[in-house]
Protein backbone atom coordinates (compact mmCIF):
# COMPACT_ATOMS: atom_id res chain seq x y z
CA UNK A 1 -103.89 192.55 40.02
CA UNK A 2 -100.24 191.43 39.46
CA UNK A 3 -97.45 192.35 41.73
CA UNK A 4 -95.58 195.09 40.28
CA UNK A 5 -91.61 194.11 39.92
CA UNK A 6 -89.64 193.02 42.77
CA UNK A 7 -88.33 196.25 44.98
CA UNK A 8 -91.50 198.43 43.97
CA UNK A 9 -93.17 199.68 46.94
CA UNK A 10 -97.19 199.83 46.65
CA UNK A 11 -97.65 202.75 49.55
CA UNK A 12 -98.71 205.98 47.78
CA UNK A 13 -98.69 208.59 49.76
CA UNK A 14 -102.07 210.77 49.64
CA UNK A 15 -103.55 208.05 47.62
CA UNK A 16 -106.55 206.12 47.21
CA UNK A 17 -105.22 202.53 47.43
CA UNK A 18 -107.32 199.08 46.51
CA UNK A 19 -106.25 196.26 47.61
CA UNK A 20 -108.37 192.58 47.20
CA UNK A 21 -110.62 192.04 49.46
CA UNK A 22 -110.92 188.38 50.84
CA UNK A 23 -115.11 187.86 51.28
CA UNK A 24 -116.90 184.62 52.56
CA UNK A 25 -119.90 183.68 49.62
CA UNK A 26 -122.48 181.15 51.02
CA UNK A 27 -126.09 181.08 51.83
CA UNK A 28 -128.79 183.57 50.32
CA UNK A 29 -130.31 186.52 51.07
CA UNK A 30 -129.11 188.48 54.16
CA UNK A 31 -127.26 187.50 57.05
CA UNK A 32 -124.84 188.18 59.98
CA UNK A 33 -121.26 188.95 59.64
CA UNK A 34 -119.43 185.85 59.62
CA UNK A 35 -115.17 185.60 59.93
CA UNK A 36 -113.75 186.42 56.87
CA UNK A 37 -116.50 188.52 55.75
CA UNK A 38 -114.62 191.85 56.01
CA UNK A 39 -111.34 192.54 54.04
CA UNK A 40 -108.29 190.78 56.04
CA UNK A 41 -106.25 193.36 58.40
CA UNK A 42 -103.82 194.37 55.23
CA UNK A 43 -106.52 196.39 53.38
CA UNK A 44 -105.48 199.87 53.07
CA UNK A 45 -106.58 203.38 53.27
CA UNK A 46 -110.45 203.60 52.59
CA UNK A 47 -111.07 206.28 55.17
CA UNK A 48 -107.67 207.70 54.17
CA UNK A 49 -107.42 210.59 52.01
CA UNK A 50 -104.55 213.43 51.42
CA UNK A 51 -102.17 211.70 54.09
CA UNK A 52 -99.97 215.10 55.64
CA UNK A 53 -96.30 214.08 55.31
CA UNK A 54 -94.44 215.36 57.93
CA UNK A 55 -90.51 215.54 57.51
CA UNK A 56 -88.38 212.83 58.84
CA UNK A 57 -88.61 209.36 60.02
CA UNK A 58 -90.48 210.05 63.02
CA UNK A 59 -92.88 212.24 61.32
CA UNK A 60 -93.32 209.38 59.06
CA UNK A 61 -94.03 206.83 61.37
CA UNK A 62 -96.15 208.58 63.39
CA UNK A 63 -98.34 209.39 59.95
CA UNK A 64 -98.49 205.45 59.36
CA UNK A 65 -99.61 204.98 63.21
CA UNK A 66 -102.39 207.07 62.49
CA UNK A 67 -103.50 205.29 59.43
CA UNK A 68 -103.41 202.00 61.25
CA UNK A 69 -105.21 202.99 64.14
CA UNK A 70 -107.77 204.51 61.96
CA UNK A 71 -108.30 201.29 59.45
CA UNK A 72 -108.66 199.34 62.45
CA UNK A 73 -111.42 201.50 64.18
CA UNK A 74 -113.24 201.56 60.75
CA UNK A 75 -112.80 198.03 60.25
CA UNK A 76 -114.56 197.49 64.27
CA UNK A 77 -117.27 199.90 63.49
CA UNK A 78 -118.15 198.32 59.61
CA UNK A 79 -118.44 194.67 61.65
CA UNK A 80 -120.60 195.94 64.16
CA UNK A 81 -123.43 197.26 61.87
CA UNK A 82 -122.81 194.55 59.82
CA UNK A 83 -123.80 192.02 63.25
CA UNK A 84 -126.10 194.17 64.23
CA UNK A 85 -128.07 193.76 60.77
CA UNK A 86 -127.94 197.93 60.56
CA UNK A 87 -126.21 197.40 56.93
CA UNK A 88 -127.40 194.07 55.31
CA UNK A 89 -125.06 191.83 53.12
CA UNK A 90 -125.37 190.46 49.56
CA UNK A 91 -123.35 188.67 47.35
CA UNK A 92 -123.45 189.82 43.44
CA UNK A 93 -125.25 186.85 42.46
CA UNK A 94 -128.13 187.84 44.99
CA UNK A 95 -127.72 191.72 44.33
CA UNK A 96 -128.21 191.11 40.70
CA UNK A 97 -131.42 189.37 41.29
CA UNK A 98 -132.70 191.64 43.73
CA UNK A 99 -132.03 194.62 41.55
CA UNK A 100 -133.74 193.14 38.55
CA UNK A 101 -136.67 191.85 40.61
CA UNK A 102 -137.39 194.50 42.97
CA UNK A 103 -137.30 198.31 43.18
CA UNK A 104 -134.32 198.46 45.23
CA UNK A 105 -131.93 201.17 43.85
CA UNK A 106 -128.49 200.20 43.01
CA UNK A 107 -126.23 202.85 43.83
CA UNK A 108 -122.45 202.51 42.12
CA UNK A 109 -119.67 204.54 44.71
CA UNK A 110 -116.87 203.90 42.21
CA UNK A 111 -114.24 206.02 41.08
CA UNK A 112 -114.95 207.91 37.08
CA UNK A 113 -112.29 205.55 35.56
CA UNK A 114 -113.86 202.77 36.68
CA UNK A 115 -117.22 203.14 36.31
CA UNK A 116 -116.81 204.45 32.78
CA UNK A 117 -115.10 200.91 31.52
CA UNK A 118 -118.51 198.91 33.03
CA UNK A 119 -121.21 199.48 35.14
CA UNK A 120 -124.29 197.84 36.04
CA UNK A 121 -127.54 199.02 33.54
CA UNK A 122 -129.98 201.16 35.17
CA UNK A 123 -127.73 201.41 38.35
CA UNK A 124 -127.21 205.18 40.31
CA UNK A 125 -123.44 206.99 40.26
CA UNK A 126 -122.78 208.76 42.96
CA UNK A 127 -118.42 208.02 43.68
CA UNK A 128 -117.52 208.41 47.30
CA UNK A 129 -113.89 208.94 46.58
CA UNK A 130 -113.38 210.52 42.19
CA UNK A 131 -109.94 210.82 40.37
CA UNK A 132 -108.13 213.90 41.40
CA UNK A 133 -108.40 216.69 38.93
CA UNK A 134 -106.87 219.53 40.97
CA UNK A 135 -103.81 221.26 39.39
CA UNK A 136 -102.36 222.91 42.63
CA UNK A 137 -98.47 222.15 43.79
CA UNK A 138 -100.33 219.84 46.20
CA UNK A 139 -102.37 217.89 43.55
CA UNK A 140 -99.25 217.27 41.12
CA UNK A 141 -97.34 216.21 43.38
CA UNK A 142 -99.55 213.81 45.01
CA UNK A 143 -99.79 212.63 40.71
CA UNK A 144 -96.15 212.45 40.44
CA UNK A 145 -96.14 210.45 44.23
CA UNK A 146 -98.47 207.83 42.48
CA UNK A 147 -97.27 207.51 39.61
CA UNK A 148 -93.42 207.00 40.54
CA UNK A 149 -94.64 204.38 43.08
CA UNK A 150 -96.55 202.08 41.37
CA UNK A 151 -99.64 204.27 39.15
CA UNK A 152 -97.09 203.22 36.11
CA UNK A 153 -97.49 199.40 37.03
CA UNK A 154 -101.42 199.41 38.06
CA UNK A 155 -102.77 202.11 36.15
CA UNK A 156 -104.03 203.32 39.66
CA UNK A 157 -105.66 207.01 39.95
CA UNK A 158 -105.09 209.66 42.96
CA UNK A 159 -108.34 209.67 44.15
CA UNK A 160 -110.23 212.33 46.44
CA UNK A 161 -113.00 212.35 49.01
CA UNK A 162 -116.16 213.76 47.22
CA UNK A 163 -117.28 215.77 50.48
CA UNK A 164 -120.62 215.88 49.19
CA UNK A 165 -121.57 212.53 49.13
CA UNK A 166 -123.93 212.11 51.65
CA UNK A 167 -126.15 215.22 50.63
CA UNK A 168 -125.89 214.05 46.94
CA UNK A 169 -127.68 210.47 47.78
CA UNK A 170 -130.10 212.66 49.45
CA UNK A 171 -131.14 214.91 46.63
CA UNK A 172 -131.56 211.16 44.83
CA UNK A 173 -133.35 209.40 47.33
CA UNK A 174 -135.55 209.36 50.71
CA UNK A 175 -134.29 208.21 53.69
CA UNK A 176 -136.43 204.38 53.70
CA UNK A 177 -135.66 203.86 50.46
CA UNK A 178 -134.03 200.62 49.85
CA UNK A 179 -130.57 200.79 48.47
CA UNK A 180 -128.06 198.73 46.96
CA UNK A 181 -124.09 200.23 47.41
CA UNK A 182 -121.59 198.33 45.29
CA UNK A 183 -118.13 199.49 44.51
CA UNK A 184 -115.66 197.80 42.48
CA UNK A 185 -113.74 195.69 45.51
CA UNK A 186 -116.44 196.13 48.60
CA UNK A 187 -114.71 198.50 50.58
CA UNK A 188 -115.30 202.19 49.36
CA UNK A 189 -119.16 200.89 49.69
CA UNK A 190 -118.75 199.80 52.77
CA UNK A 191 -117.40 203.11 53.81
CA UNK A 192 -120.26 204.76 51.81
CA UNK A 193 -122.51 202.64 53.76
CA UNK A 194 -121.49 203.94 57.04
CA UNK A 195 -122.16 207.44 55.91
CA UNK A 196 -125.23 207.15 54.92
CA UNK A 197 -126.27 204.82 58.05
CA UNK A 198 -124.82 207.95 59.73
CA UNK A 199 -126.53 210.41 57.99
CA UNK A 200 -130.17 208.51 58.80
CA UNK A 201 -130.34 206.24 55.87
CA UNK A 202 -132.40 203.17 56.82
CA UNK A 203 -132.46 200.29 54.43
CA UNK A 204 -128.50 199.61 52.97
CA UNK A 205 -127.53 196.60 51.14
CA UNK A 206 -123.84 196.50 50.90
CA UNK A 207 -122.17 194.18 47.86
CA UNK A 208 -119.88 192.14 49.63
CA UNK A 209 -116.53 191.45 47.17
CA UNK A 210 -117.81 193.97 44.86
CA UNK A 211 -118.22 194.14 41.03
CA UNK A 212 -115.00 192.28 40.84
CA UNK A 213 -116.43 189.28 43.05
CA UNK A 214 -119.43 189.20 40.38
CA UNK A 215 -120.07 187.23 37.25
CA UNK A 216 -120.81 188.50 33.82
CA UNK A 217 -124.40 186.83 34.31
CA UNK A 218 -124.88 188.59 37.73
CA UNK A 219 -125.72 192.12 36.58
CA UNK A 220 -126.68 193.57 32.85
CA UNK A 221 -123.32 195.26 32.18
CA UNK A 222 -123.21 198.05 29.79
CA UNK A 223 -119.54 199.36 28.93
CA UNK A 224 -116.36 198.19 26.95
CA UNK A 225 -114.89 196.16 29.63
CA UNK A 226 -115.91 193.04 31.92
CA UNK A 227 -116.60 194.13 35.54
CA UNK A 228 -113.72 191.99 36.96
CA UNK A 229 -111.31 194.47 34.56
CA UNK A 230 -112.57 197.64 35.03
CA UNK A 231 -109.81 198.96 37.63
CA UNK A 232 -107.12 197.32 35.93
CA UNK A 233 -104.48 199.55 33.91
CA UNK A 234 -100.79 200.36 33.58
CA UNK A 235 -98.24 198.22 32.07
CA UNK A 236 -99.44 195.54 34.16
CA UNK A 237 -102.94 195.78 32.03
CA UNK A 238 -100.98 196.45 28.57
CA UNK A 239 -99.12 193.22 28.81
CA UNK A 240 -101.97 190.74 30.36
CA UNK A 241 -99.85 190.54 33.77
CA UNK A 242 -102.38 190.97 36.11
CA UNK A 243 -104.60 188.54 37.76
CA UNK A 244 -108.01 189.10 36.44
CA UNK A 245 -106.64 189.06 33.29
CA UNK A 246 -104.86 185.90 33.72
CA UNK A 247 -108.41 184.56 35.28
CA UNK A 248 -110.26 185.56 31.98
CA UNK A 249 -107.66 184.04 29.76
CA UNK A 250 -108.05 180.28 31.14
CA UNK A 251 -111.87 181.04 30.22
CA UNK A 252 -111.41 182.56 26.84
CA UNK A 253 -108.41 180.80 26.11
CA UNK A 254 -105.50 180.66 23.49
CA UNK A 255 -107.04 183.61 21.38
CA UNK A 256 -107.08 185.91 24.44
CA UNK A 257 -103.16 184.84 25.75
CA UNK A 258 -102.34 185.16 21.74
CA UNK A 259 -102.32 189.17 21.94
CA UNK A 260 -100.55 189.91 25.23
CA UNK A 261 -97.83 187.61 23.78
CA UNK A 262 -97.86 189.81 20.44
CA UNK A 263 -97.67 193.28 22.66
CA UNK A 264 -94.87 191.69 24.48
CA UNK A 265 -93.12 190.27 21.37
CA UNK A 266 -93.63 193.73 19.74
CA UNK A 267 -92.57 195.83 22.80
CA UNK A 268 -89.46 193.42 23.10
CA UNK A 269 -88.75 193.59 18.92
CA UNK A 270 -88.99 197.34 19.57
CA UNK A 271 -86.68 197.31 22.67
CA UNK A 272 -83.66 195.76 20.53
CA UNK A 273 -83.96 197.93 17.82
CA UNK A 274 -83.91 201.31 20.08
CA UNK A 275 -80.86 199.43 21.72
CA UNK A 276 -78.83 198.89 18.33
CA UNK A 277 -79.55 201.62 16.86
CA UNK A 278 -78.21 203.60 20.05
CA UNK A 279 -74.93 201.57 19.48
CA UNK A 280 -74.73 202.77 16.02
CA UNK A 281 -75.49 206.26 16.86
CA UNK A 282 -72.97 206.95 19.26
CA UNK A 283 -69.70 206.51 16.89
CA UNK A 284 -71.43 208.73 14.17
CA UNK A 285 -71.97 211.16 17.30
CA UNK A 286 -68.41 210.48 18.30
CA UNK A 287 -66.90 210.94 14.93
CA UNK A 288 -69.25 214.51 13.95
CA UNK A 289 -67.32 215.83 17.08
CA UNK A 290 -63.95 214.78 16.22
CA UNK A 291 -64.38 216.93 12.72
């Protein structure tokens, strides 16, 4: 997804962050970790959720000290049982065929907003982390957090940790059944995976690079959008600034460009008229008062 403008800060505090995930694609079938198969060092806050802000700098730093330490640990533990072959790795391409040739569930950990632009036909929804509905002091203000740093630009959601995940996938399925986890970017299903490992779950398939990594071929899609869109939003989304959308343009081509450029021509058109006719309402404003 594009950058938001220079100066705009992408922390959110108390929120669900997704950052891209950099994923190695080679080979077939499943396999050991290999470098570069997790998401670099900068990913952010999977395990996070509802950071407590504590007042002052040092409160503050302290908070982000945490986080660190705790991104790291997860990041250790996710590349151990990915060595050890306790959480098996697929690419879409082979996820898509396993799905459609075997009876391997697929089991879609996304976010509501995303999974209801696209999702895979026939797949499971159970989201590990779901947009924030709560209306408390707390909530808003986590809303107003997001939105004011960057949830204008991206479109992106507060999200919050469905605590019943784990029991959910087991009113769904036994423990040796074989199961697909895909999320939208490969990380909140690789945290799902680790829960249900955890919990006793025996055969997991994680997605690696999620539905975003995958081709329109890969998977039956059902939905308005293409998988590589469906977490893109904001103003970023409205004006074709973002990187998947710049990816699907050199595909589709002139056409596709051709209404981003009319939004932005309009937006621009509309911009200049609000401005002039500001500039003639302020004399008339002036003038009424004078009387």
């Amino acid at each position: 997804m594009a950058a938001p403008p220079l100066g705009l800060t992408h922390r959110v505090t108390g929120a669900i962050t997704s950052p891209a995930v950099a994923l190695a694609h080679s080979g077939s079938g499943p396999r050991r970790l290999r470098p570069g198969l997790l998401p670099s060092k900068r990913w952010s806050g999977v395990v996070r959720m509802g950071a407590v802000v504590r007042g002052g700098q040092e409160g503050e730093e302290d908070e982000e000290l945490r986080q660190t330490k705790e991104q790291a640990a997860a990041r250790r533990r996710w590349e151990t049982l990915i060595r050890e072959q306790k959480i098996k790795t697929l690419t879409p391409r082979e996820a898509g065929y396993t799905f459609k040739l075997t009876d391997k569930a697929l089991l879609d950990v996304r976010p509501s907003n995303e999974r209801q632009k696209a999702w895979v036909k026939g797949s499971t929804w159970i989201p590990i982390f779901d947009v924030d509905t709560s209306v408390d002091l707390g909530g808003l203000g986590k809303k107003v957090s997001n939105f004011v740093m960057g949830g204008w630009w991206s479109g992106s959601s507060t999200l919050s940790l469905n605590k019943n995940f784990v029991q959910q996938v087991e009113e769904k399925f036994a423990k040796d059944a074989d199961i697909i986890l895909v999320c939208q970017k490969g990380l909140r299903s690789l945290a799902a995976c680790e829960q249900l490992y955890n919990a006793g779950f025996e055969n997991l398939f994680w997605v690696q690079g999620g539905l975003e990594a995958a081709e329109e071929e890969d998977f039956e899609r059902e939905g308005s959008q293409p998988f590589k869109l469906a977490a893109i939003g904001g103003v970023s989304e409205f004006f074709g600034w973002t990187d998947q959308q710049r990816a699907q343009a050199a595909k589709e081509g002139l056409g596709y460009r051709l209404v981003f450029t009319g939004r932005l021509v309009g937006a621009l058109v509309l911009l200049d008229a609000l401005f002039l006719g500001a500039q003639r309402i302020g004399p008339l404003l002036q003038e009424l008062q004078t009387r």
